[in-house]
N, C-alpha and C. Protein backbone atom coordinates (compact mmCIF):
# COMPACT_ATOMS: atom_id res chain seq x y z
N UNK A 1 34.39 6.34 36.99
CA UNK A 1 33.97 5.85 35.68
C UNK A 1 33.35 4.46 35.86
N UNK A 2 32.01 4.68 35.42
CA UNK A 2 31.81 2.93 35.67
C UNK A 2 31.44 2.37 34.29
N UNK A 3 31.82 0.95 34.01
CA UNK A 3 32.30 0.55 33.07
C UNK A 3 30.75 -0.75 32.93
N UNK A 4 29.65 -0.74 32.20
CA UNK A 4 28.65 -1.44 31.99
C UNK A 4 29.59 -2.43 31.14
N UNK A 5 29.03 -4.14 31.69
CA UNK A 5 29.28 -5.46 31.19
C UNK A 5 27.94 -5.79 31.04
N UNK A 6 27.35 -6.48 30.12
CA UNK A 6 26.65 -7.35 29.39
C UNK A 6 26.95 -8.95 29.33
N UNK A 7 26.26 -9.83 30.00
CA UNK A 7 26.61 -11.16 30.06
C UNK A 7 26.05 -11.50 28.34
N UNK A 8 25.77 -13.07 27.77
CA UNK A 8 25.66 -13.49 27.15
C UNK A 8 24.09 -13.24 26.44
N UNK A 9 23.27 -13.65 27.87
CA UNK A 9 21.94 -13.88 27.67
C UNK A 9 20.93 -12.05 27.20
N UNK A 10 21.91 -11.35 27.99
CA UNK A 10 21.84 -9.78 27.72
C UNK A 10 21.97 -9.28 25.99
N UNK A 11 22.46 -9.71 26.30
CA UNK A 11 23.60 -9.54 24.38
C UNK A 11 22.46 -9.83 23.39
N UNK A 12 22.03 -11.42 23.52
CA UNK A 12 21.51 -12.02 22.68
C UNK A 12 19.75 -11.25 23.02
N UNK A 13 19.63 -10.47 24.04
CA UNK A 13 18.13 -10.15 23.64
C UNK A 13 18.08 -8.92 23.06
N UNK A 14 19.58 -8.34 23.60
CA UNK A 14 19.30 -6.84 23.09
C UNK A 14 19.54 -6.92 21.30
N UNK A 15 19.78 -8.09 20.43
CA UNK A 15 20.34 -7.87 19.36
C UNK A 15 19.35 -8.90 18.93
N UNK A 16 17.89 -9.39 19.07
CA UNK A 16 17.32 -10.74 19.26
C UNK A 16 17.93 -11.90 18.52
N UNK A 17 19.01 -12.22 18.99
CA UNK A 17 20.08 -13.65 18.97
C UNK A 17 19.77 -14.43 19.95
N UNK A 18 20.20 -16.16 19.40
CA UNK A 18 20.18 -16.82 20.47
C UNK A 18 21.36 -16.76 21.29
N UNK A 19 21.44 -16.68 22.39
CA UNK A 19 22.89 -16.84 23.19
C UNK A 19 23.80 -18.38 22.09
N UNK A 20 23.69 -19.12 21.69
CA UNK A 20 24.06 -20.00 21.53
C UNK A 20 24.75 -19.33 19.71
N UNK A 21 24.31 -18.24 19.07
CA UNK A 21 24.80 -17.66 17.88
C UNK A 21 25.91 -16.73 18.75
N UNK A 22 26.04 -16.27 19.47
CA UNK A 22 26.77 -15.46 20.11
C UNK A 22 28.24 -16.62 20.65
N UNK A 23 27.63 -17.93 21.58
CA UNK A 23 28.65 -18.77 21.67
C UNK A 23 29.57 -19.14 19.88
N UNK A 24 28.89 -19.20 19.31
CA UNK A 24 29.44 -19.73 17.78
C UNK A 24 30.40 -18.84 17.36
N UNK A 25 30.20 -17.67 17.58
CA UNK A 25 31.37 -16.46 17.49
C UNK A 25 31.99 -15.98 17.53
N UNK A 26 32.14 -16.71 18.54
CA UNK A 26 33.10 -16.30 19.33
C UNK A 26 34.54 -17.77 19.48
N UNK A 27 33.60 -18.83 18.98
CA UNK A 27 34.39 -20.08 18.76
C UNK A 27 34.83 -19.61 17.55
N UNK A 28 34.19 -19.42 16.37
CA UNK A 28 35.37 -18.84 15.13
C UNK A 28 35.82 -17.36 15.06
N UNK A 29 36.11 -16.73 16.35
CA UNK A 29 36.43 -15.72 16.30
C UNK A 29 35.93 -14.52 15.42
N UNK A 30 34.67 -15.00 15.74
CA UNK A 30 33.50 -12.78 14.98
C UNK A 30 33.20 -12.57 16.08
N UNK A 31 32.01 -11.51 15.62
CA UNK A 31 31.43 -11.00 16.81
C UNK A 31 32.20 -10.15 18.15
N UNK A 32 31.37 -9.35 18.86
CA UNK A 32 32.25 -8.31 19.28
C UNK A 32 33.00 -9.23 20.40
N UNK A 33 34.19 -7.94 20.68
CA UNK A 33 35.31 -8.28 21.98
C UNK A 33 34.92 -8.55 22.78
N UNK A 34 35.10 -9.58 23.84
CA UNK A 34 34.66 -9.94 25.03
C UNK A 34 35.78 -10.21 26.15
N UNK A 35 34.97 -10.44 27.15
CA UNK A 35 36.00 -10.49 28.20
C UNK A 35 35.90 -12.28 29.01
N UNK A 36 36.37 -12.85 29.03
CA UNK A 36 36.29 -14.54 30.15
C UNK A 36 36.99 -13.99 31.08
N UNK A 37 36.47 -14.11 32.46
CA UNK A 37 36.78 -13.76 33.85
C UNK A 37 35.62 -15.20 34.72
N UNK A 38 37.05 -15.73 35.13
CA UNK A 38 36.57 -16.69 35.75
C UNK A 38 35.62 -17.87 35.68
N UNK A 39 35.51 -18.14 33.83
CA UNK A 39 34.86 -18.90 33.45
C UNK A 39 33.58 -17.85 32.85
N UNK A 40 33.53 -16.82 33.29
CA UNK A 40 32.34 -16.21 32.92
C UNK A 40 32.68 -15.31 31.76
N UNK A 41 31.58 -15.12 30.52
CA UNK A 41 31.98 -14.63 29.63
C UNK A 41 30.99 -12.86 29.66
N UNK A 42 31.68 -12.43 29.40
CA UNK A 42 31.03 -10.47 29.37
C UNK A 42 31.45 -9.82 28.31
N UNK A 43 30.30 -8.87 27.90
CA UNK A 43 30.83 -8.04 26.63
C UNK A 43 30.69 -7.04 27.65
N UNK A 44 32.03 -5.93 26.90
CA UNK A 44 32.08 -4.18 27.82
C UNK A 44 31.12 -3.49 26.74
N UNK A 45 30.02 -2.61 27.20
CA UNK A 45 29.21 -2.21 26.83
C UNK A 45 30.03 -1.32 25.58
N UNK A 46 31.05 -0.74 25.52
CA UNK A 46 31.81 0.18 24.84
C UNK A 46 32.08 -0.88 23.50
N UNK A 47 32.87 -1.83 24.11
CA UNK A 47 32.84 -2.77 22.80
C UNK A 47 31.43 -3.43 21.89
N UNK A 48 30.42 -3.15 22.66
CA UNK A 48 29.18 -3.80 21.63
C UNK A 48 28.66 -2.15 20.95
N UNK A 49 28.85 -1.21 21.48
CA UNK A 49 28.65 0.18 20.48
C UNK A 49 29.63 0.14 19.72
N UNK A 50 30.69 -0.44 19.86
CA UNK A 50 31.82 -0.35 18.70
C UNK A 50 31.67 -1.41 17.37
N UNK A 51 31.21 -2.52 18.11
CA UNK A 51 30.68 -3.39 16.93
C UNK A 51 29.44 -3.04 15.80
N UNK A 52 28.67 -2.33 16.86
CA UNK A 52 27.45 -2.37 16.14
C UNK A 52 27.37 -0.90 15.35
N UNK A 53 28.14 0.17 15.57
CA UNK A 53 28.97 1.21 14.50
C UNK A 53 29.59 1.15 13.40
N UNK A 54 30.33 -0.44 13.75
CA UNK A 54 31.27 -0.64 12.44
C UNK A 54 30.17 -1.33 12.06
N UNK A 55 28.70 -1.89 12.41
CA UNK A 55 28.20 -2.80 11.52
C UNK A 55 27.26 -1.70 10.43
N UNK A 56 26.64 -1.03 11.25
CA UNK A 56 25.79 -0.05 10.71
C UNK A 56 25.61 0.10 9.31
N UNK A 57 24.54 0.12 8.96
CA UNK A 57 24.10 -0.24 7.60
C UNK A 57 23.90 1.24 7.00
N UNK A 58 24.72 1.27 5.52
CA UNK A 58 24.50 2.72 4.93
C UNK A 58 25.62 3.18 5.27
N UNK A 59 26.61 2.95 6.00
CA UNK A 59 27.76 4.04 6.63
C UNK A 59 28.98 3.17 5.49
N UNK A 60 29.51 4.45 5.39
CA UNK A 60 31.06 4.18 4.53
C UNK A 60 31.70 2.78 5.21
N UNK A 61 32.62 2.94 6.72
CA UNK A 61 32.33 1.64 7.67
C UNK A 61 31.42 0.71 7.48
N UNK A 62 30.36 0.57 7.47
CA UNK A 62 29.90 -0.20 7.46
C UNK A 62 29.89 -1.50 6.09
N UNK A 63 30.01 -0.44 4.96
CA UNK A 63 30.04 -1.21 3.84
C UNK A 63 31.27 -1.40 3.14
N UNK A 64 32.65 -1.13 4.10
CA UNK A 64 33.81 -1.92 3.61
C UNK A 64 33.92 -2.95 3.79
N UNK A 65 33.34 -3.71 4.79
CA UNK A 65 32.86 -5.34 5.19
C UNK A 65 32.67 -5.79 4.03
């Protein structure tokens, strides 16, 4: 099973964010689950389809937010 990580700078192009809205998010705790390993910060690819499911616009989920 191999398990795709997404660094910061990844994140922020695939969603066009600045890495630096992604840092903010994680300082007040939004934005998806991540992982810090060794100073380095990674999203698990599983957790940014999970975020962006519950964000999904039009879906029952989505609009209990």
């Amino acid at each position: 099973m191999t398990i795709k990580h997404l660094h910061q700078v990844e994140l922020a192009k695939r969603w066009s964010l600045s890495p630096r809205t992604l840092e903010r998010w994680r300082w007040l705790g939004q934005g998806p689950r991540y992982l810090k390993i060794g100073g380095r910060v990674v999203y698990r690819l599983e957790d940014i389809e999970a975020y962006e499911a519950e964000h999904l616009a039009g879906t029952e989920e989505g609009q209990k937010k």
